[in-house]
PDB file of N, CA and C in Angstrom:
ATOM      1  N   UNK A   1       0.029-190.475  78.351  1.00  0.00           N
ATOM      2  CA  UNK A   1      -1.149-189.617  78.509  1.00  0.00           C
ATOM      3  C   UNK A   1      -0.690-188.184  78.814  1.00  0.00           C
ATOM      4  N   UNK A   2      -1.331-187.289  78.102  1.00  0.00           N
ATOM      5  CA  UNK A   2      -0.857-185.806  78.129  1.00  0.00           C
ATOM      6  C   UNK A   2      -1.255-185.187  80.249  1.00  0.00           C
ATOM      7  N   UNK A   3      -0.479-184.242  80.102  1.00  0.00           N
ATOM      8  CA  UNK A   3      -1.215-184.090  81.743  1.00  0.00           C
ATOM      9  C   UNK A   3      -2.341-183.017  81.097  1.00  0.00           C
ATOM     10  N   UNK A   4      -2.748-183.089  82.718  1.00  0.00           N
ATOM     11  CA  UNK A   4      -4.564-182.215  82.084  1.00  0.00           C
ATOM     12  C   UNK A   4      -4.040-181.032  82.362  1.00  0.00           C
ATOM     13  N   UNK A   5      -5.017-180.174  81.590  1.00  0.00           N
ATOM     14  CA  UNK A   5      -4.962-178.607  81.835  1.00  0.00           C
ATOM     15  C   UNK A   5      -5.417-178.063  83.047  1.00  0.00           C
ATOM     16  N   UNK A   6      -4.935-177.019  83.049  1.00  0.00           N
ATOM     17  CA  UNK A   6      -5.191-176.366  84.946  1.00  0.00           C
ATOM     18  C   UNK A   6      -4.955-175.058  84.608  1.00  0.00           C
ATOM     19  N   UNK A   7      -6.134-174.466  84.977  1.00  0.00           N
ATOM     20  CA  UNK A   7      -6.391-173.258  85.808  1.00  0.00           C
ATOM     21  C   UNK A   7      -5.032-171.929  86.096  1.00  0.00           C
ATOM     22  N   UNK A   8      -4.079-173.012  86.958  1.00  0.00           N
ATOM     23  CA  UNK A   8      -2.734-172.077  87.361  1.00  0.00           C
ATOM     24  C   UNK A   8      -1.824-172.191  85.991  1.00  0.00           C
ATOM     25  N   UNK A   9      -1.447-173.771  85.571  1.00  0.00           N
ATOM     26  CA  UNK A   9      -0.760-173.673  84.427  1.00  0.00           C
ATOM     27  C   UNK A   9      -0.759-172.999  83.170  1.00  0.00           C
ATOM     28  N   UNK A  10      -2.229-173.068  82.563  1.00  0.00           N
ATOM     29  CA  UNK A  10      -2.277-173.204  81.215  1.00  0.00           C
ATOM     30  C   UNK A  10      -3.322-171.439  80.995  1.00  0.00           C
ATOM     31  N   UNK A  11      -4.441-171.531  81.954  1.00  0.00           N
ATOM     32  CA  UNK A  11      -5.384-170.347  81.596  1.00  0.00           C
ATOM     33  C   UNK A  11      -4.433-169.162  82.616  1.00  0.00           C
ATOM     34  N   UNK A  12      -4.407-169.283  83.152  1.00  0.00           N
ATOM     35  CA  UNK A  12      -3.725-167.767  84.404  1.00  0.00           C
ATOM     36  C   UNK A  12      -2.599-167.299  83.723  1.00  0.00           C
ATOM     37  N   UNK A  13      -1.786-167.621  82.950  1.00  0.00           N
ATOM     38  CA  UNK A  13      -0.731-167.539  81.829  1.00  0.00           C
ATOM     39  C   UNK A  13      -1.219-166.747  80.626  1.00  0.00           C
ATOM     40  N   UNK A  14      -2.402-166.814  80.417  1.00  0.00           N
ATOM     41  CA  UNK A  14      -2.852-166.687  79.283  1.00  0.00           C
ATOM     42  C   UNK A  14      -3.323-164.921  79.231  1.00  0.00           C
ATOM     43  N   UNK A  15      -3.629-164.766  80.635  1.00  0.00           N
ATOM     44  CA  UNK A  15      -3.838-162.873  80.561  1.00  0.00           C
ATOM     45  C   UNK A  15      -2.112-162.215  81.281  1.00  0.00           C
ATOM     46  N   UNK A  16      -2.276-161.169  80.867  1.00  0.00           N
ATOM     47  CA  UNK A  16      -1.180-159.976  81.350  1.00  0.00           C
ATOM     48  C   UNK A  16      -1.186-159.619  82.462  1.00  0.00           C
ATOM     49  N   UNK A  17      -0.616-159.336  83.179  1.00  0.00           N
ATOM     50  CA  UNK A  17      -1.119-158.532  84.258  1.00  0.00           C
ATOM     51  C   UNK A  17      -1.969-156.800  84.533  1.00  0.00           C
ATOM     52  N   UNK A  18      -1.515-156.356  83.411  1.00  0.00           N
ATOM     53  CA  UNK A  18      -2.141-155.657  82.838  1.00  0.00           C
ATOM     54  C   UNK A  18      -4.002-155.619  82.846  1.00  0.00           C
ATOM     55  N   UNK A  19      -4.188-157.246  81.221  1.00  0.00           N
ATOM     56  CA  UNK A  19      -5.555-157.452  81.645  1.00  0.00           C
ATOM     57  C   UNK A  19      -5.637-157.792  83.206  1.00  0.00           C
ATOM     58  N   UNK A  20      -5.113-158.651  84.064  1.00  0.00           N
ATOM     59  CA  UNK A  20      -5.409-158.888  85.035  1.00  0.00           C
ATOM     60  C   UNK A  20      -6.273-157.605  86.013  1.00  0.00           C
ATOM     61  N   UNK A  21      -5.425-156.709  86.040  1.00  0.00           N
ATOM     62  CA  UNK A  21      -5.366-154.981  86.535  1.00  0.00           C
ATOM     63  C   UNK A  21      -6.739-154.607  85.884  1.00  0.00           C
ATOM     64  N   UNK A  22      -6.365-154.656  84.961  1.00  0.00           N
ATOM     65  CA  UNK A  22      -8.243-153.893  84.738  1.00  0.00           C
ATOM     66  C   UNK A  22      -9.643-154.248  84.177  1.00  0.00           C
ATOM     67  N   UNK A  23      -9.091-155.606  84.596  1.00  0.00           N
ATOM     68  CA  UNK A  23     -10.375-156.378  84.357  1.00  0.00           C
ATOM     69  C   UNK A  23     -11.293-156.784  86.044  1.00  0.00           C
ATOM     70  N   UNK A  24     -10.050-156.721  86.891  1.00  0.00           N
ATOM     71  CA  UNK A  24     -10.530-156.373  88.124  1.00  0.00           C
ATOM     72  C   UNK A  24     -11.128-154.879  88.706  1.00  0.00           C
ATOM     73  N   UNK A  25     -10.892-153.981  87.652  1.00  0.00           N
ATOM     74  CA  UNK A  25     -11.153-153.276  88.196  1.00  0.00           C
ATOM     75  C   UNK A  25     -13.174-152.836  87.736  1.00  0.00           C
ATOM     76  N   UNK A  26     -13.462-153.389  87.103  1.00  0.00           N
ATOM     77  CA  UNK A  26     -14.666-154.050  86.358  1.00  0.00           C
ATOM     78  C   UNK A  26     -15.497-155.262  86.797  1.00  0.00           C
ATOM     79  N   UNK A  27     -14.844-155.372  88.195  1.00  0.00           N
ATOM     80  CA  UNK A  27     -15.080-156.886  88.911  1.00  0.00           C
ATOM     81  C   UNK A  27     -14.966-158.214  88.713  1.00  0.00           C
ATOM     82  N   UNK A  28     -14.146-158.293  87.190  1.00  0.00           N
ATOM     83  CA  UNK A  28     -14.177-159.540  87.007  1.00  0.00           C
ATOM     84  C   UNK A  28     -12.673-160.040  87.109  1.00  0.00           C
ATOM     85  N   UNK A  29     -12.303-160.930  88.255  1.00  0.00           N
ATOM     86  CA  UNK A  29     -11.019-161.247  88.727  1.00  0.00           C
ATOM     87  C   UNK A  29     -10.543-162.109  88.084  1.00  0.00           C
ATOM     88  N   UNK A  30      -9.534-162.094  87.048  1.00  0.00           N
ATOM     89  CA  UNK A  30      -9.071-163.045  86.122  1.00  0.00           C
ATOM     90  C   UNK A  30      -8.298-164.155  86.341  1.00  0.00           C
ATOM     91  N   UNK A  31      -7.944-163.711  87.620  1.00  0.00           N
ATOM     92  CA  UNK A  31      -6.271-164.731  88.282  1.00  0.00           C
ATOM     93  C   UNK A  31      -7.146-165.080  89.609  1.00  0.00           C
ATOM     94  N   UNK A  32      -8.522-165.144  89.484  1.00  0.00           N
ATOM     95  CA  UNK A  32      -8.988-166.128  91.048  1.00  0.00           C
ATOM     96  C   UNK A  32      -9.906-167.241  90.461  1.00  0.00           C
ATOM     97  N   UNK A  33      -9.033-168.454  90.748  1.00  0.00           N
ATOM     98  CA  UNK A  33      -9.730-169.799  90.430  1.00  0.00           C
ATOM     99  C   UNK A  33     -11.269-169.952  90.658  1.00  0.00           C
ATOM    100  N   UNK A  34     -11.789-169.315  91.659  1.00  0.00           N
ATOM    101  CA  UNK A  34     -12.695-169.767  92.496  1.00  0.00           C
ATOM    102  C   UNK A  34     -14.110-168.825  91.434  1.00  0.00           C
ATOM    103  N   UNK A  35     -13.938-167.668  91.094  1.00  0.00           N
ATOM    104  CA  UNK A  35     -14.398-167.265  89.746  1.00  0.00           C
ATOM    105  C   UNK A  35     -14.640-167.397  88.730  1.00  0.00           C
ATOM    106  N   UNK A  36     -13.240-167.979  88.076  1.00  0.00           N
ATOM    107  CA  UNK A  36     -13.303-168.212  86.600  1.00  0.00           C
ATOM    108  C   UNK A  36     -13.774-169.770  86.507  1.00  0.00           C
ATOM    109  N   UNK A  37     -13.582-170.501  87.886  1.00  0.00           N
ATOM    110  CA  UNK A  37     -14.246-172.100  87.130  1.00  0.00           C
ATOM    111  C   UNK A  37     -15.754-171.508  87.632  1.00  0.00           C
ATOM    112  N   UNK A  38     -16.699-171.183  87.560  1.00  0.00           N
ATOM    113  CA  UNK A  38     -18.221-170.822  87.601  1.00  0.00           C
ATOM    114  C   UNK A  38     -18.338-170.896  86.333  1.00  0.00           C
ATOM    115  N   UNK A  39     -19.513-171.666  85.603  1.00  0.00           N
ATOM    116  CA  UNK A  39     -19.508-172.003  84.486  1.00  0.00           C
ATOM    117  C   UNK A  39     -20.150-170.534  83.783  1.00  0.00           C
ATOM    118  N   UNK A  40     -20.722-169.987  84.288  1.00  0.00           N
ATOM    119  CA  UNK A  40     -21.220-168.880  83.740  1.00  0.00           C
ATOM    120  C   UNK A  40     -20.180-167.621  83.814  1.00  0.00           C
ATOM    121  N   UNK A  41     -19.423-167.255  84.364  1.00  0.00           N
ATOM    122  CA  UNK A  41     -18.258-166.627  84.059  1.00  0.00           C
ATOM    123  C   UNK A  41     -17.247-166.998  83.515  1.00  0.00           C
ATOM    124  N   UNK A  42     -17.021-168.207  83.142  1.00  0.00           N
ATOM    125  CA  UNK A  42     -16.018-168.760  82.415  1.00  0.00           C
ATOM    126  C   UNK A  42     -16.742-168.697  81.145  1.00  0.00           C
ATOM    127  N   UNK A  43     -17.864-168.652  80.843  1.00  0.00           N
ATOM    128  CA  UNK A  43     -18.396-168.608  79.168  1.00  0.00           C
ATOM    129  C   UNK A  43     -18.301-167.134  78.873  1.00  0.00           C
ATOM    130  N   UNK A  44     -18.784-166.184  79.903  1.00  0.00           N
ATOM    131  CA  UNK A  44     -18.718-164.832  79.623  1.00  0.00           C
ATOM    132  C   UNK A  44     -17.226-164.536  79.281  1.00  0.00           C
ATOM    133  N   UNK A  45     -16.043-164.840  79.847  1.00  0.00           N
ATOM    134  CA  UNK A  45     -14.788-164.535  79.957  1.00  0.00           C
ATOM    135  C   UNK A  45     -15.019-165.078  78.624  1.00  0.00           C
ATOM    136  N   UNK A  46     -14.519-166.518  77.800  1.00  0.00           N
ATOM    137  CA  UNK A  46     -14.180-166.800  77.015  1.00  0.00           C
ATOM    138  C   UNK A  46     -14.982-166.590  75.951  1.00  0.00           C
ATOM    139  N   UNK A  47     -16.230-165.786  75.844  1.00  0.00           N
ATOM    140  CA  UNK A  47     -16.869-165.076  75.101  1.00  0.00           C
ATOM    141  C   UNK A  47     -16.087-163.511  74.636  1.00  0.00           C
ATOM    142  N   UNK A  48     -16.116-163.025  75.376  1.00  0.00           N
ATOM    143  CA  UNK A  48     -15.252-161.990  75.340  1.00  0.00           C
ATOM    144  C   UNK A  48     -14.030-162.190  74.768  1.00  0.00           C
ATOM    145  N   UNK A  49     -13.062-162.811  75.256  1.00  0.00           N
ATOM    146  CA  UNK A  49     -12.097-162.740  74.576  1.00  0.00           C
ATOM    147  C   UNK A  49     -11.623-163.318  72.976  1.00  0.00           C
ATOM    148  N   UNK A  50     -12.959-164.174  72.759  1.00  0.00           N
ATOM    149  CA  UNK A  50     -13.329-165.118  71.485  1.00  0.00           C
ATOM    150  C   UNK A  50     -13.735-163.783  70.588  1.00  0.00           C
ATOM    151  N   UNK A  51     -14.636-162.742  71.080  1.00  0.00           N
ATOM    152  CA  UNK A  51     -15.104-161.656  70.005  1.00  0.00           C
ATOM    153  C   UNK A  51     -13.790-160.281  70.336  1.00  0.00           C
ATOM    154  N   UNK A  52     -13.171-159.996  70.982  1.00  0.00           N
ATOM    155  CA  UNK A  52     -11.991-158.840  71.594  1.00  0.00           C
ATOM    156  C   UNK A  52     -12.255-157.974  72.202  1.00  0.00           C
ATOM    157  N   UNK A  53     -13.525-158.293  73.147  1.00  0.00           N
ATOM    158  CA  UNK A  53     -14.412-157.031  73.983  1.00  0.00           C
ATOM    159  C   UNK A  53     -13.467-157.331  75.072  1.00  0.00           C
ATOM    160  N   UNK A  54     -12.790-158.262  75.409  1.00  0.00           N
ATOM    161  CA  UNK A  54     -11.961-158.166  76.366  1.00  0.00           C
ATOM    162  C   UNK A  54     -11.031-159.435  76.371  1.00  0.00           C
ATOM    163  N   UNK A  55     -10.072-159.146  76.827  1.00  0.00           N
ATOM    164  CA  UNK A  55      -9.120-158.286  77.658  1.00  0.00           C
ATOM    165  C   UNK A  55      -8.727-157.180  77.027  1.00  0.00           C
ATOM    166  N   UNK A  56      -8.253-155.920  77.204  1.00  0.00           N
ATOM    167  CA  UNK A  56      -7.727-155.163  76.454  1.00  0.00           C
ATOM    168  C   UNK A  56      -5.993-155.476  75.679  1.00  0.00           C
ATOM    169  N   UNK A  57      -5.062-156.781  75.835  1.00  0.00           N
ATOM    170  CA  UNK A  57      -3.924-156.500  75.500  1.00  0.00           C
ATOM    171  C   UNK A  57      -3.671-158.100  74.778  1.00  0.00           C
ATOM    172  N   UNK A  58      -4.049-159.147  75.552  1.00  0.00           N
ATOM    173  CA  UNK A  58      -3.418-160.653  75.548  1.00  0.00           C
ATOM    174  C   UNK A  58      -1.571-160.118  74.883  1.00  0.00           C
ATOM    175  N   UNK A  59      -1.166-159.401  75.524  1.00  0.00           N
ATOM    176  CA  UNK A  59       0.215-159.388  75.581  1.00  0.00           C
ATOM    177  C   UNK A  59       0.797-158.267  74.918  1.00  0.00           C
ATOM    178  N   UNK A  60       0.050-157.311  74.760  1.00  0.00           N
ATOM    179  CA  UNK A  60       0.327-156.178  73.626  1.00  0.00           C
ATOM    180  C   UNK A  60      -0.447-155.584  72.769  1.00  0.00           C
ATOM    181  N   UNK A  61      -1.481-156.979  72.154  1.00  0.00           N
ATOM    182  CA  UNK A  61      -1.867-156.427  70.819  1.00  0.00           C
ATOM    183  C   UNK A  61      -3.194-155.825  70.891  1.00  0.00           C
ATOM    184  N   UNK A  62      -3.991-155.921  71.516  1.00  0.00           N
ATOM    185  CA  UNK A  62      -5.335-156.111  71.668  1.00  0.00           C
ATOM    186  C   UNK A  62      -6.422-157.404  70.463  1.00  0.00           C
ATOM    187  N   UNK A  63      -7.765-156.120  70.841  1.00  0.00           N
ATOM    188  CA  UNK A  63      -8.106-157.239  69.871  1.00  0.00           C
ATOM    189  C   UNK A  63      -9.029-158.301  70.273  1.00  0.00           C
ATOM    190  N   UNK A  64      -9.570-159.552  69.387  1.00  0.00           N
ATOM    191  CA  UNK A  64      -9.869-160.934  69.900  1.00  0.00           C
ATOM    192  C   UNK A  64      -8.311-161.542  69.951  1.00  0.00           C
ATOM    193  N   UNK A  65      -8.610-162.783  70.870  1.00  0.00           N
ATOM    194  CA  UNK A  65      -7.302-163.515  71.019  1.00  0.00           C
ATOM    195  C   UNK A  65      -6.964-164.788  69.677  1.00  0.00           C
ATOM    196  N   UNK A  66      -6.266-164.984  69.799  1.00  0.00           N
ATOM    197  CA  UNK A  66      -5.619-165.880  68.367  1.00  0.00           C
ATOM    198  C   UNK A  66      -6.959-167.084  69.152  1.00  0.00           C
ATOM    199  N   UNK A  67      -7.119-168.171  67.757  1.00  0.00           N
ATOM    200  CA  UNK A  67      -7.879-169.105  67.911  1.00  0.00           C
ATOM    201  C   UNK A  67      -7.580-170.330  68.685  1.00  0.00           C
ATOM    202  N   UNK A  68      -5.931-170.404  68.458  1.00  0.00           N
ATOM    203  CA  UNK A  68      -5.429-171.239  69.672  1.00  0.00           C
ATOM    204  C   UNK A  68      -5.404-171.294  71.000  1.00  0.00           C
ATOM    205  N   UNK A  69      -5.919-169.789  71.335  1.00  0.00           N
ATOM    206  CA  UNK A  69      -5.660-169.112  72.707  1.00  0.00           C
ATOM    207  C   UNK A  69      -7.276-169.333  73.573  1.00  0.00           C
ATOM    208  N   UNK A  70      -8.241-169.254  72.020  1.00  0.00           N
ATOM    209  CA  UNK A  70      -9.792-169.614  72.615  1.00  0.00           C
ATOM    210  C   UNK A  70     -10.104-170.534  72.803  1.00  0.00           C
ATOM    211  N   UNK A  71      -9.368-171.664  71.906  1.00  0.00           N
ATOM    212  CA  UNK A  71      -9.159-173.371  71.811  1.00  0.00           C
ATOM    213  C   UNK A  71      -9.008-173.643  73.116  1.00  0.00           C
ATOM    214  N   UNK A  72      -8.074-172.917  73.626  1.00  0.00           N
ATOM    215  CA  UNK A  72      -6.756-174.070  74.803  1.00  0.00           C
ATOM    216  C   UNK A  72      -8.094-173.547  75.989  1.00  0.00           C
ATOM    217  N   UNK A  73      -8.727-172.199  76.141  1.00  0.00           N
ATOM    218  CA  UNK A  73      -9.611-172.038  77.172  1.00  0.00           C
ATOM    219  C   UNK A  73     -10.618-172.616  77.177  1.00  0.00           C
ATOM    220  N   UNK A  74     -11.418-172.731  75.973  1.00  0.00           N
ATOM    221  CA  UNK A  74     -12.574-173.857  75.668  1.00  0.00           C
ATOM    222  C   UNK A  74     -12.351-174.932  76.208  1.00  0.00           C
ATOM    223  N   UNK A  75     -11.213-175.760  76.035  1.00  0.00           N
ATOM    224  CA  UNK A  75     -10.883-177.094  76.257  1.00  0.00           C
ATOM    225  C   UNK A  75     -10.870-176.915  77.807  1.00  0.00           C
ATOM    226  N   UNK A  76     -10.362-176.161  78.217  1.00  0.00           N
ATOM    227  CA  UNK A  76     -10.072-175.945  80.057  1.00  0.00           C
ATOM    228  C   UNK A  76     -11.581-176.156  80.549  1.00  0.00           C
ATOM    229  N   UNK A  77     -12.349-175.571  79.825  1.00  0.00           N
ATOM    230  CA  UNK A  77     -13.672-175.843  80.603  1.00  0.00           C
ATOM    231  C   UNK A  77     -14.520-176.897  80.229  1.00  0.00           C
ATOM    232  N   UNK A  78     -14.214-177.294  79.020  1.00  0.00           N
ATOM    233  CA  UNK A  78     -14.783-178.427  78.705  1.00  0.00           C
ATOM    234  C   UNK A  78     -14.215-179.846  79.559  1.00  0.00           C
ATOM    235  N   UNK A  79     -13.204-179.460  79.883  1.00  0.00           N
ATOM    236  CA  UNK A  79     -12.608-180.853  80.690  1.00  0.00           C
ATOM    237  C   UNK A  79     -12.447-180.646  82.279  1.00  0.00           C
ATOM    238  N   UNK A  80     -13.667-180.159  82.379  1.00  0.00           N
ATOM    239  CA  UNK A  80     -13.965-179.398  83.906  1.00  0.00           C
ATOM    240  C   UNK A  80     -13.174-178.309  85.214  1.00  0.00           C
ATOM    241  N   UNK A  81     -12.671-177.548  84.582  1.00  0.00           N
ATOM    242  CA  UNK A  81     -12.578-176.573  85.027  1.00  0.00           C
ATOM    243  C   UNK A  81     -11.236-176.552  86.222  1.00  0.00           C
ATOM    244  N   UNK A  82     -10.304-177.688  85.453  1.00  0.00           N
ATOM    245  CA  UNK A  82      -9.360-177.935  86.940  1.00  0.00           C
ATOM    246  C   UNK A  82      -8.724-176.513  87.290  1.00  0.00           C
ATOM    247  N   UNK A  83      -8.209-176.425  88.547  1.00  0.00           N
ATOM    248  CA  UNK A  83      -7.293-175.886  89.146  1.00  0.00           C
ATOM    249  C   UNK A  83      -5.867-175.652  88.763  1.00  0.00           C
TER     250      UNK A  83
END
């Protein structure tokens, strides 16, 4: 059995510190668990980054994020939002 996805492992990896930096500065804290599992900020987040209104970099490029990258976050919340 695969291990489950988490919060620290798989999504907190997934922004820059960069986005991290100024997406807080916009109030929305990318690297605090207690935020991003709220189901309604976790759709807004992964809305955003599904169309490229945000983050500004996912590692450089800007943009929307690759489809694998919206996949692996979709799935994070679809399989409840672990830690």
């Amino acid at each position: 059995m695969p291990d489950q996805m988490s919060f620290a492992k798989d999504i907190l990896p997934l922004f820059t510190a960069v986005d991290i930096e100024h997406m807080a500065g916009q109030e929305i804290p990318l690297d605090d668990y207690s935020y991003m599992s709220n189901p309604d900020n976790a759709t807004a987040v992964l809305d955003s980054v599904a169309n490229g209104s945000m983050p500004p970099t996912w590692g450089g490029g800007g943009g929307a994020w690759p489809e694998e990258k919206v996949q692996l976050f979709a799935k994070w919340i679809e399989d409840g939002y672990q830690p």
